[in-house]
N, C-alpha and C. Protein backbone atom coordinates (compact mmCIF):
# COMPACT_ATOMS: atom_id res chain seq x y z
N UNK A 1 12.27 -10.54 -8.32
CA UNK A 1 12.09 -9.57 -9.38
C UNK A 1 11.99 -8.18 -8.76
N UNK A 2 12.55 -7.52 -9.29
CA UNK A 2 12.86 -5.60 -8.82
C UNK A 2 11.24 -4.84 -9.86
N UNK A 3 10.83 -4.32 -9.04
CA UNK A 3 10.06 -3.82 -9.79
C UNK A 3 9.56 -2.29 -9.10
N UNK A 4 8.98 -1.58 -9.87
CA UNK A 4 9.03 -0.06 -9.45
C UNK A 4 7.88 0.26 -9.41
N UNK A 5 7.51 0.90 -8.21
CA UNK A 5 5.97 1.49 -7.63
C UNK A 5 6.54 2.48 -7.51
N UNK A 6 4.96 3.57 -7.30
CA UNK A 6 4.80 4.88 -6.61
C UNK A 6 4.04 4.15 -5.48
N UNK A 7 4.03 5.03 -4.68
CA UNK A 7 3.66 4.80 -3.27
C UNK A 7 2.66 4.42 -3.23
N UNK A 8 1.44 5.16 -3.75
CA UNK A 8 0.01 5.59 -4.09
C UNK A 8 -0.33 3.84 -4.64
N UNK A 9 0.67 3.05 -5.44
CA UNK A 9 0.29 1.97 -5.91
C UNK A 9 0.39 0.78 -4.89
N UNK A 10 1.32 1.19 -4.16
CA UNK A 10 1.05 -0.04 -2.62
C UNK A 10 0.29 0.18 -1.63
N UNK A 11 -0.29 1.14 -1.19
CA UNK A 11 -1.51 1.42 -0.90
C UNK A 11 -2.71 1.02 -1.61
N UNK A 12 -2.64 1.38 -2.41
CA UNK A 12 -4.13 0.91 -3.20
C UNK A 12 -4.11 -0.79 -3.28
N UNK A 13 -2.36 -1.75 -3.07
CA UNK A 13 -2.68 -3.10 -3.03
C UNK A 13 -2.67 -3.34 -1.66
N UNK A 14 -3.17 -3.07 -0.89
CA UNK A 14 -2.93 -3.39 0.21
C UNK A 14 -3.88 -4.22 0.49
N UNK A 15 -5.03 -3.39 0.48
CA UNK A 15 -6.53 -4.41 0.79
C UNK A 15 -6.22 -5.56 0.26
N UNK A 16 -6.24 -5.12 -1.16
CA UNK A 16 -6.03 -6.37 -2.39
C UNK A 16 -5.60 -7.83 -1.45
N UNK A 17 -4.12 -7.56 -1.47
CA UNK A 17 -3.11 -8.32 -1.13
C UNK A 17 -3.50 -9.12 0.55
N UNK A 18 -4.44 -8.90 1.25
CA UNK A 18 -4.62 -8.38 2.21
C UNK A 18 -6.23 -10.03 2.49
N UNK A 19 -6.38 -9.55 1.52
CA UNK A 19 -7.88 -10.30 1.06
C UNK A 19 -7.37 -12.02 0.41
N UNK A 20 -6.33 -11.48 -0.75
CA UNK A 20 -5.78 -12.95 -1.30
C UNK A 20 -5.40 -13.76 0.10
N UNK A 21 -5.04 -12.97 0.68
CA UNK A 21 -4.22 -13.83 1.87
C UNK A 21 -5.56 -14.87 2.76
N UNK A 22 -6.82 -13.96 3.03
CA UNK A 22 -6.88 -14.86 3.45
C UNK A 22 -7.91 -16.27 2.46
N UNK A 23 -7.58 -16.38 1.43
CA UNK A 23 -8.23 -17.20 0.92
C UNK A 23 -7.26 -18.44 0.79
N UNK A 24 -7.59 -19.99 0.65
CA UNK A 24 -6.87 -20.98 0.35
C UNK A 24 -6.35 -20.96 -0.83
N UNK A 25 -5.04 -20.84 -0.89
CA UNK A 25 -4.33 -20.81 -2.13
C UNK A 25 -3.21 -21.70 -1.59
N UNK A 26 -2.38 -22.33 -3.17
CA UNK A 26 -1.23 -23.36 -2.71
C UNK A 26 0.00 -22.92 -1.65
N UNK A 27 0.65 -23.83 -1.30
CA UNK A 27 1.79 -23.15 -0.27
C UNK A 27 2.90 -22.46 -1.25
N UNK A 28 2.92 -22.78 -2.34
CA UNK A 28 3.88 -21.97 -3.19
C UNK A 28 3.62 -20.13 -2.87
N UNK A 29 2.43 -20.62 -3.85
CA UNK A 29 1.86 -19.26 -3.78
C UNK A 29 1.42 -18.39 -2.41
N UNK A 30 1.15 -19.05 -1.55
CA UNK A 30 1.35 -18.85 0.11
C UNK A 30 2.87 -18.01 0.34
N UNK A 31 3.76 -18.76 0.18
CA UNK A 31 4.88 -18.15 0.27
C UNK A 31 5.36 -17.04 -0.48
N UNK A 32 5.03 -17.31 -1.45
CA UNK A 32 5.44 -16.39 -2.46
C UNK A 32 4.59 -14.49 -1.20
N UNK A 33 3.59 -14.93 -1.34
CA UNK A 33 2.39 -13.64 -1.39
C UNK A 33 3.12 -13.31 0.00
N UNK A 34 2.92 -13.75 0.70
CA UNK A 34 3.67 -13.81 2.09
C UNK A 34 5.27 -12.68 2.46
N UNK A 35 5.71 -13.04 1.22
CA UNK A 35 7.12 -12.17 1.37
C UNK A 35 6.17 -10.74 0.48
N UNK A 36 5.53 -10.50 -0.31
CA UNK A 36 5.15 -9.56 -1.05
C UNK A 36 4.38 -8.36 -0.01
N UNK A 37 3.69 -9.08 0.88
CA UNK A 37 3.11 -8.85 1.91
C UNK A 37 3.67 -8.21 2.79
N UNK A 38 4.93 -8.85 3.28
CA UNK A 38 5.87 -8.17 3.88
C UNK A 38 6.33 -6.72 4.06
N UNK A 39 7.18 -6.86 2.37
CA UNK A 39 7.73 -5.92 1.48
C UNK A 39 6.68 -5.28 1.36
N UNK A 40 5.29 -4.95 1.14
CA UNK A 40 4.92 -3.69 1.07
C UNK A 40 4.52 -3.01 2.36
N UNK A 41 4.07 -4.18 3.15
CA UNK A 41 3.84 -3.34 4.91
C UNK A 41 5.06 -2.38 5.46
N UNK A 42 6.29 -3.06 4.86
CA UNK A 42 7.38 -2.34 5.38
C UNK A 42 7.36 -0.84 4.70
N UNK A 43 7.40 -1.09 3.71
CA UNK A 43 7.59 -0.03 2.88
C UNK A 43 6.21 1.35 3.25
N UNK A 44 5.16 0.51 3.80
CA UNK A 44 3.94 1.41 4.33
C UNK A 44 4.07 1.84 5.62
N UNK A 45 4.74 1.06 6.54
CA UNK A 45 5.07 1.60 7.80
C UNK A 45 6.00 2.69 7.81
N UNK A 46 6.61 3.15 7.11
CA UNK A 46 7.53 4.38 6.70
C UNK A 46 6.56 5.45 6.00
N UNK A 47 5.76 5.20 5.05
CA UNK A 47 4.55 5.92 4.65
C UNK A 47 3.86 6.65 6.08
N UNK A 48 3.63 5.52 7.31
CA UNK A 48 2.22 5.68 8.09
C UNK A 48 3.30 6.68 9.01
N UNK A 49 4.68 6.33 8.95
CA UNK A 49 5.56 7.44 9.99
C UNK A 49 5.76 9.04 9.58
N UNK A 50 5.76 9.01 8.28
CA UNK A 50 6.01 10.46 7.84
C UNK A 50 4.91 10.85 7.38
N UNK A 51 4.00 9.84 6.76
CA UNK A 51 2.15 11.12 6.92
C UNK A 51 1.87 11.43 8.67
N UNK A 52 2.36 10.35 9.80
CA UNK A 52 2.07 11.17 10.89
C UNK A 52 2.80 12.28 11.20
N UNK A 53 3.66 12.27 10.68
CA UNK A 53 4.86 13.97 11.13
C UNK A 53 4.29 15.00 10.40
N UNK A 54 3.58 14.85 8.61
CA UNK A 54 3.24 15.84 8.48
C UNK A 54 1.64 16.19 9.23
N UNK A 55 0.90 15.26 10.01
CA UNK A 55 -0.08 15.83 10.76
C UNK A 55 0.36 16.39 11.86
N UNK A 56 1.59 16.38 12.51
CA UNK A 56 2.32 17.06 13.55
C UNK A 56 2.30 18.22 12.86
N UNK A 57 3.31 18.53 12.00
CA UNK A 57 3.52 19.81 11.69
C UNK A 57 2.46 20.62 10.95
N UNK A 58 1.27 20.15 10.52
CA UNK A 58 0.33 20.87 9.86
C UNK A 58 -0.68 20.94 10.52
N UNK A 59 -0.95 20.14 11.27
CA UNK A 59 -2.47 19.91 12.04
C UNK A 59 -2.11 19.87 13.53
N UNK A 60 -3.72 19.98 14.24
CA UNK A 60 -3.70 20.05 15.48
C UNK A 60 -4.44 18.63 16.25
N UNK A 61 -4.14 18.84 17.28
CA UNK A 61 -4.82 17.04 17.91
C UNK A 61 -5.57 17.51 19.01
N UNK A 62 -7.39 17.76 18.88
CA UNK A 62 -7.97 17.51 19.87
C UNK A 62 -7.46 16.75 20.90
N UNK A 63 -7.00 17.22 22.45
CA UNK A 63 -7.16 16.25 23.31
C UNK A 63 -8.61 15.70 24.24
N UNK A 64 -9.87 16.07 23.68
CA UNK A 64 -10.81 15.11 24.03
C UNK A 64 -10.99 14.01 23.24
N UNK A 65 -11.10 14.15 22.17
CA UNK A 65 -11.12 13.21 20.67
C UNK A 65 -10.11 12.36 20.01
N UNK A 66 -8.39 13.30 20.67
CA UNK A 66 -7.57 12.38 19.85
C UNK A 66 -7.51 12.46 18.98
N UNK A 67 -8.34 13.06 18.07
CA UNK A 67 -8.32 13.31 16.44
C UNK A 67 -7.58 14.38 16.06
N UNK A 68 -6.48 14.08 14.89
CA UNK A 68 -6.31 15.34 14.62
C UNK A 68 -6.91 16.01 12.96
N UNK A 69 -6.38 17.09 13.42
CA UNK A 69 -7.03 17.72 11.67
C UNK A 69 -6.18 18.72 11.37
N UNK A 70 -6.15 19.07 9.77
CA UNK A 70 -5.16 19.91 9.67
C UNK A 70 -5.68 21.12 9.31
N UNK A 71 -5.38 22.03 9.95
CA UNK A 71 -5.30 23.57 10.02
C UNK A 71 -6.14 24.30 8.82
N UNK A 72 -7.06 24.56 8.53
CA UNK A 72 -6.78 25.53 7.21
C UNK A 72 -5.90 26.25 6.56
N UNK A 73 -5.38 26.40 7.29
CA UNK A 73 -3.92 27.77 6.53
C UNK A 73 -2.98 26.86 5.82
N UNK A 74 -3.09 25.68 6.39
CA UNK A 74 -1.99 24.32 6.19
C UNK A 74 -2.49 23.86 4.98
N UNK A 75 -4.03 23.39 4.53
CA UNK A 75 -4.75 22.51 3.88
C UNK A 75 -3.45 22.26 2.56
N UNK A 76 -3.43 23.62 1.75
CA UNK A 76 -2.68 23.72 0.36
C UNK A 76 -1.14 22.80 0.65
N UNK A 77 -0.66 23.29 1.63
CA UNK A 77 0.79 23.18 1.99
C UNK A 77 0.74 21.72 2.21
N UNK A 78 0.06 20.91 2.85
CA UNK A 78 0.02 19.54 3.68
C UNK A 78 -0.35 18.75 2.57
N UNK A 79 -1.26 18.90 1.77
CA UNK A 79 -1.83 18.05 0.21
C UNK A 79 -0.50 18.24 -0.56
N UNK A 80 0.12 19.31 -0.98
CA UNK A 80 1.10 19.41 -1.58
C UNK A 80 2.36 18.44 -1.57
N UNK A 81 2.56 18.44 0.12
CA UNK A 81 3.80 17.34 0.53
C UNK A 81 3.07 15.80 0.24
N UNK A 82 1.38 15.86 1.15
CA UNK A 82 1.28 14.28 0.87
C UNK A 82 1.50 13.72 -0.21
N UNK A 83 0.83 14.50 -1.76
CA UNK A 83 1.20 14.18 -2.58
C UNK A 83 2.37 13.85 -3.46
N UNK A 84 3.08 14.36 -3.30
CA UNK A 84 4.94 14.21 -3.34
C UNK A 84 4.94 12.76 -3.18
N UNK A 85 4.90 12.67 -1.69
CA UNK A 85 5.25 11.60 -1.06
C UNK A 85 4.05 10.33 -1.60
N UNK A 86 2.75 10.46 -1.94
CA UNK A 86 2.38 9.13 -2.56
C UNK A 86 2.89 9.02 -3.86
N UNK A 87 3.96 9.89 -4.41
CA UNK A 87 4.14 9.59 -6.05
C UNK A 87 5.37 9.02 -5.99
N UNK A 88 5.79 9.17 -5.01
CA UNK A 88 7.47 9.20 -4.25
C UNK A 88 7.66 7.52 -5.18
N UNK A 89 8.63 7.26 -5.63
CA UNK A 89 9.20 6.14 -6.65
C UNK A 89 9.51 5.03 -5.40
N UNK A 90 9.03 4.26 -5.54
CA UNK A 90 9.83 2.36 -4.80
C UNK A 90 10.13 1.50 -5.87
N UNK A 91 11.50 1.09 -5.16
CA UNK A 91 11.73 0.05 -6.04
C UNK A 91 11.56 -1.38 -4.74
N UNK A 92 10.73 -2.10 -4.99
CA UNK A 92 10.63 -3.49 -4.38
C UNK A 92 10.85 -4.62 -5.02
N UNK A 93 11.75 -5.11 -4.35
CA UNK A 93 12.33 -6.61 -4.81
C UNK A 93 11.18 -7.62 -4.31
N UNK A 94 10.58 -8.59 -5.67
CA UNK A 94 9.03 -9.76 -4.53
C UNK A 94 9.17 -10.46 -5.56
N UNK A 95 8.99 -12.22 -5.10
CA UNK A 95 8.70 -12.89 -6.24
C UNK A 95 6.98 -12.13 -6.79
N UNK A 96 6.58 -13.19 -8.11
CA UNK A 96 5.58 -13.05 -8.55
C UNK A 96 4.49 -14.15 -8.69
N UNK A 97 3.62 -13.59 -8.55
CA UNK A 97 2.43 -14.91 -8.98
C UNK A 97 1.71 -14.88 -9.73
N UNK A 98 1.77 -15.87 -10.44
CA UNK A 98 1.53 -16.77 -11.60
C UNK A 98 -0.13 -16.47 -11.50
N UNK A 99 -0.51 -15.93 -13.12
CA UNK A 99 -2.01 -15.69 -12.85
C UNK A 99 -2.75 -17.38 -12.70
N UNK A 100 -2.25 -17.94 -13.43
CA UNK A 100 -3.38 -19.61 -13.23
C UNK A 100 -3.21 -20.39 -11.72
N UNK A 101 -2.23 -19.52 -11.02
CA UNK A 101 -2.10 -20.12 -9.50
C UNK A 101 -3.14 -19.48 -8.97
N UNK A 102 -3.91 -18.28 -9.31
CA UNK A 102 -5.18 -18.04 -8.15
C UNK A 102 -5.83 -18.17 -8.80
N UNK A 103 -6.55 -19.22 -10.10
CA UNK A 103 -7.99 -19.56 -10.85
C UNK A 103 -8.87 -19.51 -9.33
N UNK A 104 -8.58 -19.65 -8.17
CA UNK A 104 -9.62 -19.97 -7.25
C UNK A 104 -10.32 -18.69 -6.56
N UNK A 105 -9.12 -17.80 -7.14
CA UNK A 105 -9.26 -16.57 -6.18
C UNK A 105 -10.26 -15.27 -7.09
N UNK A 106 -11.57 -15.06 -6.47
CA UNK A 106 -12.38 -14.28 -7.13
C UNK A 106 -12.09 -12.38 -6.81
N UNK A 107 -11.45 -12.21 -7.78
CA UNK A 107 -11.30 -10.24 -7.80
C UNK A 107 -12.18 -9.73 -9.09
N UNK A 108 -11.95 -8.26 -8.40
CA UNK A 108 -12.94 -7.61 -9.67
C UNK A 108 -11.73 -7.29 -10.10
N UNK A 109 -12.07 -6.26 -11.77
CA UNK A 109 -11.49 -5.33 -12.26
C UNK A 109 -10.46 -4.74 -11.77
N UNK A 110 -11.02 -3.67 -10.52
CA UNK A 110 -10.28 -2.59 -9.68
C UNK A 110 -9.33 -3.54 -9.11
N UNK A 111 -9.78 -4.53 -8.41
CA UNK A 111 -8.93 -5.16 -7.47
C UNK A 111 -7.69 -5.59 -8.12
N UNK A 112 -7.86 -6.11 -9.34
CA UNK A 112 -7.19 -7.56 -9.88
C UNK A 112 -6.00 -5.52 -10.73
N UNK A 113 -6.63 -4.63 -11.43
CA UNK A 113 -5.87 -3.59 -11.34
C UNK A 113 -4.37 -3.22 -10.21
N UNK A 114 -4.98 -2.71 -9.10
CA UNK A 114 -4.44 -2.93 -8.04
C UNK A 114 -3.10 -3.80 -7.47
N UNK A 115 -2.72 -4.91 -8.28
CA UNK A 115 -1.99 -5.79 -7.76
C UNK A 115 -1.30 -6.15 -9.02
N UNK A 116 -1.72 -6.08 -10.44
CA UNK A 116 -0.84 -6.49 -11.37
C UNK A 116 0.28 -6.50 -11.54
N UNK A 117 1.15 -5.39 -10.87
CA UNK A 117 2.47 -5.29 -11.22
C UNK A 117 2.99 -6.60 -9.91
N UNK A 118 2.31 -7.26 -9.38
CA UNK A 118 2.80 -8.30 -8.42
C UNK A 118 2.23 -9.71 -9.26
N UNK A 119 1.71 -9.83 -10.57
CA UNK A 119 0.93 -10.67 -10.82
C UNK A 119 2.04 -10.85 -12.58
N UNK A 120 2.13 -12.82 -12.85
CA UNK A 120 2.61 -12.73 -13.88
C UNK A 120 1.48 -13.36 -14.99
N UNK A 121 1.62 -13.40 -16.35
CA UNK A 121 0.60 -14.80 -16.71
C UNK A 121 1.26 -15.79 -17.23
């Protein structure tokens, strides 16, 4: 199934997705979550490459700390792009899972939020 995220929404399933995994659930649904899992790491590892370029170009990197931070003069300019880019449209192809396949699996509200567009009933 093709289905359409903003960025901002596979991030926020990440934990989610992250957590189901490690609980005992059937091998269907194992598999299933497994490729979903995939498909959004990939799609986040391209996220984690171009939020690090814009800390290149906006921010500076302590070399005692390793940390970097971004500039003041930057702050407006750097929120501006991140944001772009978490609204930025995906389309991901993932099977779905069946809400009565995780009766075992305990989420809240937020969480069970979080993951719906990966969830059928």
């Amino acid at each position: 199934m093709t289905t359409n995220f903003k960025l901002i929404e596979l991030l926020n399933s990440r934990d989610v997705l992250s957590k189901i995994s490690q609980e005992k659930i059937n091998a269907v649904v194992a598999f299933r979550l497994s490729k979903i899992v995939k498909a959004v790491n990939e799609e986040l590892a391209k996220f984690d490459e171009v939020r690090a370029e814009l800390f290149k170009k906006y921010g500076v990197n302590n070399p005692e700390t390793n940390e970097s931070h971004i500039l003041d003069e930057n702050k407006e300019v750097f929120t501006t792009e991140l944001n772009q880019l978490l609204f930025e449209d995906i389309e991901l192809s993932t099977p779905t899972i069946s809400l009565d396949s995780m009766s075992n699996v305990e989420l809240t509200t937020v969480e069970m939020l979080a993951i719906e567009k990966f969830i059928t009933e």
